[in-house]
Protein backbone atom coordinates (compact mmCIF):
# COMPACT_ATOMS: atom_id res chain seq x y z
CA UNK A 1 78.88 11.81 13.54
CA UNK A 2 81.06 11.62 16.29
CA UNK A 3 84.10 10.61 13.93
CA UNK A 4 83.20 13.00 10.89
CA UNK A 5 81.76 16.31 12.50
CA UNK A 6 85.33 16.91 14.23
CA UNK A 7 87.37 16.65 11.04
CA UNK A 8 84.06 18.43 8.87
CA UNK A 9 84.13 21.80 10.83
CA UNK A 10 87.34 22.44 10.79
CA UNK A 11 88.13 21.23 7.54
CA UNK A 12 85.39 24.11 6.79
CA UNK A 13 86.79 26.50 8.52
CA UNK A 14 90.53 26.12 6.50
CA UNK A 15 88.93 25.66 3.56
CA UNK A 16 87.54 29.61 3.59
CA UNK A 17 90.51 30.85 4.71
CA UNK A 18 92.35 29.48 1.82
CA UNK A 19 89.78 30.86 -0.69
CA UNK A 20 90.41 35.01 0.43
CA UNK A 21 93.77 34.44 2.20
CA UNK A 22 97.50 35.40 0.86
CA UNK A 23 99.58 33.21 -1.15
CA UNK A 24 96.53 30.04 -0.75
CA UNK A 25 94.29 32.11 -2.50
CA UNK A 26 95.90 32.40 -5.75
CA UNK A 27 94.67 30.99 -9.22
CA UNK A 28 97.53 29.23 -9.92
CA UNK A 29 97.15 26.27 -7.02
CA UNK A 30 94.69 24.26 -7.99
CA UNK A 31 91.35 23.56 -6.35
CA UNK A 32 91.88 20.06 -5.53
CA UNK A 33 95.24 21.13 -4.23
CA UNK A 34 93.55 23.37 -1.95
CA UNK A 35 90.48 21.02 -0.84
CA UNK A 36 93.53 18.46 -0.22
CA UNK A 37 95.21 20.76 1.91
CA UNK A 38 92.20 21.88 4.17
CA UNK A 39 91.49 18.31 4.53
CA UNK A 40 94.59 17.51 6.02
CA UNK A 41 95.54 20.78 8.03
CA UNK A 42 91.81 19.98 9.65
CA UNK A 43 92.79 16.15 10.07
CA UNK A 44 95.93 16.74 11.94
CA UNK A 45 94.64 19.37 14.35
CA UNK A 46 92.69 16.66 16.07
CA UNK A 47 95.73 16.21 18.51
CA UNK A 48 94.65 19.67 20.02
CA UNK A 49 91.19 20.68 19.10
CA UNK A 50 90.01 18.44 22.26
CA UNK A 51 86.50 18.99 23.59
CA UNK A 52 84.94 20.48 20.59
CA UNK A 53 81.17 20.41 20.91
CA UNK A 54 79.16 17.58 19.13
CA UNK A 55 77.25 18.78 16.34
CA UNK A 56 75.70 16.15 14.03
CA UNK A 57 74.25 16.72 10.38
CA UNK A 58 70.86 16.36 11.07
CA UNK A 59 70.91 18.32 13.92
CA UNK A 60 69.26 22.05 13.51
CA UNK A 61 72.14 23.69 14.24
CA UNK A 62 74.29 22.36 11.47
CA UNK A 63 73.06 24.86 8.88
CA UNK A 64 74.41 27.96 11.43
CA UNK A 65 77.90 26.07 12.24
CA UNK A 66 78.52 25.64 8.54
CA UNK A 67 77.87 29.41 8.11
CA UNK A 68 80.15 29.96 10.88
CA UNK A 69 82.82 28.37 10.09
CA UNK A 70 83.33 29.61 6.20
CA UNK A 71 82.60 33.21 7.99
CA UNK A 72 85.43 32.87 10.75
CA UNK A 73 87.62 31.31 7.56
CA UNK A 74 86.60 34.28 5.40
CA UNK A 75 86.92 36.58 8.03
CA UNK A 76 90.84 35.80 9.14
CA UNK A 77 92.23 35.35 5.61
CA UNK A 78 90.49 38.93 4.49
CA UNK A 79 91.89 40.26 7.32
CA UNK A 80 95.44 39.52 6.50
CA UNK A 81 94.58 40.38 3.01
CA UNK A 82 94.19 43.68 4.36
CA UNK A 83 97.42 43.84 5.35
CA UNK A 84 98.68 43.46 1.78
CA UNK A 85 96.05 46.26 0.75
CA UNK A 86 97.99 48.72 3.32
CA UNK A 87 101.21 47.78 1.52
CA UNK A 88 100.08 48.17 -2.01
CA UNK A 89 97.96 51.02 -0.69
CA UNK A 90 101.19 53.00 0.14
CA UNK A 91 102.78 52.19 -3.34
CA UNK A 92 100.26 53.43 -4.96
CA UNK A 93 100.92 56.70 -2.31
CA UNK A 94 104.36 56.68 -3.43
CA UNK A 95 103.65 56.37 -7.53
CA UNK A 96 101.49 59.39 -7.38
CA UNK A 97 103.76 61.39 -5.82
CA UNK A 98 106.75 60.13 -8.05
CA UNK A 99 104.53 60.48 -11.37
CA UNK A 100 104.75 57.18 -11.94
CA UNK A 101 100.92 55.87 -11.53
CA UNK A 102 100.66 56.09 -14.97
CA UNK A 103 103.05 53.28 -15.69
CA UNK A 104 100.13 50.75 -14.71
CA UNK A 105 99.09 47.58 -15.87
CA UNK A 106 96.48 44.74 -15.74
CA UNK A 107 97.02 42.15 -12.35
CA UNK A 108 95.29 39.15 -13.00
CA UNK A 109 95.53 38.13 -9.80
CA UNK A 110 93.31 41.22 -8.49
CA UNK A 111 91.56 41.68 -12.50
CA UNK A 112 92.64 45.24 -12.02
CA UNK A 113 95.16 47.84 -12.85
CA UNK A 114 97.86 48.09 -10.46
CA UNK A 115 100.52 51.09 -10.84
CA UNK A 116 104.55 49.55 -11.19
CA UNK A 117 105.82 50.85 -7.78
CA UNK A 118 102.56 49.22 -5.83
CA UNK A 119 102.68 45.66 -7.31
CA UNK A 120 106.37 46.02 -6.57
CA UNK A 121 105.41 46.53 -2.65
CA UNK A 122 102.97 44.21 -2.80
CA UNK A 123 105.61 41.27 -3.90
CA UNK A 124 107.80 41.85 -1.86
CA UNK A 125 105.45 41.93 0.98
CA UNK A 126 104.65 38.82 -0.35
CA UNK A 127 108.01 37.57 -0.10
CA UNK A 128 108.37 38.85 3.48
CA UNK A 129 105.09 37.17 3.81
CA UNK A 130 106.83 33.43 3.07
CA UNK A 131 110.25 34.37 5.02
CA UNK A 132 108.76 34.94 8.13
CA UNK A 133 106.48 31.71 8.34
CA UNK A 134 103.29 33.86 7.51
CA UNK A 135 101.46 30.82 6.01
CA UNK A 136 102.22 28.78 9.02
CA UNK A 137 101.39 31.69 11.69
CA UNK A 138 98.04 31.90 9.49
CA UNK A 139 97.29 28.14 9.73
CA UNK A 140 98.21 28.69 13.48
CA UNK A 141 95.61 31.60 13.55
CA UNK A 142 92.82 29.03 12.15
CA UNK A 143 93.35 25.97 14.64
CA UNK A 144 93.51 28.86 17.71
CA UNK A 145 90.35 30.84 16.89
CA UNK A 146 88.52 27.40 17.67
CA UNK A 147 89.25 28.21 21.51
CA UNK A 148 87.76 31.97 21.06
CA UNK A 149 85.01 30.62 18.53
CA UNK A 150 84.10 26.95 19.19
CA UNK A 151 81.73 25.40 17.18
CA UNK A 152 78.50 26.36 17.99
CA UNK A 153 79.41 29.92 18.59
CA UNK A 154 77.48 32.56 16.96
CA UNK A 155 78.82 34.01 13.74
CA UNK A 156 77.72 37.73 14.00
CA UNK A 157 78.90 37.50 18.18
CA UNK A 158 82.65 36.95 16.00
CA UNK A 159 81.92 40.13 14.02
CA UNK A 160 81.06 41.85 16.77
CA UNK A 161 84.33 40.72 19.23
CA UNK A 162 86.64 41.20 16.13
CA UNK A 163 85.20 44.37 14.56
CA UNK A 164 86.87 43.75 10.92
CA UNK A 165 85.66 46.90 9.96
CA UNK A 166 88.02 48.96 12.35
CA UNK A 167 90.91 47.70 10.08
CA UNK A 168 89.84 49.64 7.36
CA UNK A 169 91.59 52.88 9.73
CA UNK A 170 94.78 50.93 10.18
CA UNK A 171 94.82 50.63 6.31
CA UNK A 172 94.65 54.19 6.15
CA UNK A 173 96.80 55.11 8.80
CA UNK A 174 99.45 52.74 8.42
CA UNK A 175 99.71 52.48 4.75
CA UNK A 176 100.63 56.90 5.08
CA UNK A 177 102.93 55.44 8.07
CA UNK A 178 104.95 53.94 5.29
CA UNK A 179 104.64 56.27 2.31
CA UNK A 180 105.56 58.98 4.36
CA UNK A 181 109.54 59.07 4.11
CA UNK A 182 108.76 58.95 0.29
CA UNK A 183 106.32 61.45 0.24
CA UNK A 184 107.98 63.96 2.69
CA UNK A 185 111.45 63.84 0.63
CA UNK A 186 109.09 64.26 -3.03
CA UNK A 187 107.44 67.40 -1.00
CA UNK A 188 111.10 68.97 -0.28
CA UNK A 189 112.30 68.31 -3.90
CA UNK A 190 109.30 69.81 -5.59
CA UNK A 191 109.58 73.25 -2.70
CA UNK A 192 112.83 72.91 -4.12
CA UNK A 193 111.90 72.65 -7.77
CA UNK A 194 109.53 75.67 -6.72
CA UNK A 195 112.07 77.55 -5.33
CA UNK A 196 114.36 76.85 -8.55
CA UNK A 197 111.83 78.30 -10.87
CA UNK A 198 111.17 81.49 -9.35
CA UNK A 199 115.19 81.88 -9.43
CA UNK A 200 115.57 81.45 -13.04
CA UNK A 201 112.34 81.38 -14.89
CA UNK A 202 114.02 80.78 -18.06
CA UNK A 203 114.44 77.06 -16.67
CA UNK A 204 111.92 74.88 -17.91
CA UNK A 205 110.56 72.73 -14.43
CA UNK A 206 108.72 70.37 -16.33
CA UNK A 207 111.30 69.22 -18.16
CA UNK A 208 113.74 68.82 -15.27
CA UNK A 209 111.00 68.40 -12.79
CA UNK A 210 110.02 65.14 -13.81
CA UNK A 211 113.21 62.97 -13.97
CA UNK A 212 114.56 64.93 -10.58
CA UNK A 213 111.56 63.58 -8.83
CA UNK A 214 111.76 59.86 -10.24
CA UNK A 215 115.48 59.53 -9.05
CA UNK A 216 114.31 61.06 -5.62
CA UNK A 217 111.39 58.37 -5.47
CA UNK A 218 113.02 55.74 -6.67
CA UNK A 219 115.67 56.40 -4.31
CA UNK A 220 113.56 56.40 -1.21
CA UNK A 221 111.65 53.51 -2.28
CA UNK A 222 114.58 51.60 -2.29
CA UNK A 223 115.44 52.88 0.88
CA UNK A 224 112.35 52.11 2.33
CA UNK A 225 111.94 48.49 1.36
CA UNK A 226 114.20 46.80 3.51
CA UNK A 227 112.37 48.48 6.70
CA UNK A 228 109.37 46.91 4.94
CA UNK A 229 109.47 44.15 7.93
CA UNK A 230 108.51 45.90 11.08
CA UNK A 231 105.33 47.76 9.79
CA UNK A 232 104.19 44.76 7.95
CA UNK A 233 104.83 42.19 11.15
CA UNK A 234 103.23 44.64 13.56
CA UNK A 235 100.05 44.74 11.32
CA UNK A 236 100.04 40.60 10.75
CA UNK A 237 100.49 40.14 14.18
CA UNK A 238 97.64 42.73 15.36
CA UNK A 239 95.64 40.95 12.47
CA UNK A 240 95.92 37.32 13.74
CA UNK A 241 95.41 38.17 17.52
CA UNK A 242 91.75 39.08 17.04
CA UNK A 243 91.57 35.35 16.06
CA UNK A 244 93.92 34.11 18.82
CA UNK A 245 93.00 36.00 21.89
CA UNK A 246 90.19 36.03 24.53
């Protein structure tokens, strides 16, 4: 026990991160690949995971550090996924107000529709994601919320000291945060376009309306995609010190 229960719980605790996390999560690694992974992320934190409590098999409190674990897992990689959800969230912001939600399509990654200008967000948050380290400040997330939740911590104390739930107004808030340059420039044009048609009625808006506002929103989507970073690092980092920090 004392050479397989500080490899197991760990190993645990990677291995639900990986199943709900960003990038680790998706269908296209394979399972194995995964399991292989966990096994030796969890392996080579032994250097610094020192003092972990003992916690054999056939001890009573094996079935609750099991559940633990997978829950702190779950809980950090749904967490960043969240952070994702706040990006695609404000695409799909953005679409609506550009008309362009109905250019959607089936993601097989989520098994849902996604609109063009959200799944366009959401890769290149994923990009940002991988060109930052993400992956490896996640991994770093897992081996330090072993010194805020050890081992035979209790799993709804985590949900209480984290909150996850809170996030769900930081989606909100931040993913308007970053549609709002779009949004605010599509609310001039169509006051604009409102204007215009009181002017000369004999103009039809519809007609014009509709390709004005597309060039305006793709316009400001471009513009706002390469200040993608700072909104998207604030939230990661918030995210992974709930994990990291007494």
């Amino acid at each position: 026990m004392a050479w397989l229960t500080p490899v197991l719980w760990p190993f645990l605790r990677v291995l639900g991160m990986f199943s709900v996390a960003p990038i680790f999560s998706l269908r296209s690694i394979p399972m194995r690949a995964k399991v292989g992974l966990a096994l030796l992320v969890a392996i080579s934190a032994q250097g610094v995971l020192a003092d972990q409590p003992l916690i054999g098999l056939d001890n009573p409190q094996a079935l609750g550090a099991v559940l633990q674990q997978v829950g702190v897992g779950l809980s950090i990689g749904f967490s960043v996924k969240l952070v994702f959800a706040c990006v695609e969230l404000a695409g799909e912001l953005m679409g609506l107000q550009m008309g362009l939600n109905f250019a959607s399509f089936f993601d097989p990654t989520t098994g849902g529709q996604t609109s063009a200008v959200s799944s366009f967000l959401g890769y290149v948050a994923t990009l940002l994601f991988v060109v930052v380290n993400g992956h490896l400040m996640l991994l770093m997330a897992v081996i330090k919320s072993f010194e805020v939740f050890p081992v035979d911590g209790n799993f709804l104390e985590v949900l209480h000291r984290v909150r996850i739930h809170e996030l769900g107004v930081d989606l909100f808030a931040s993913a308007l945060w970053i549609a709002l340059p779009v949004i605010g420039l599509l609310l001039f044009v169509n006051l604009m376009l409102g204007v215009i048609s009181r002017v000369a009625p004999q103009m039809n808006i519809f007609a014009v309306g509709f390709p004005v506002t597309l060039s305006v929103g793709l316009l400001g989507v471009t513009l706002v995609a390469p200040m993608l970073d700072r909104p998207v690092m604030a939230l990661m980092q918030r995210t992974l010190d709930l994990f990291g920090s007494r």
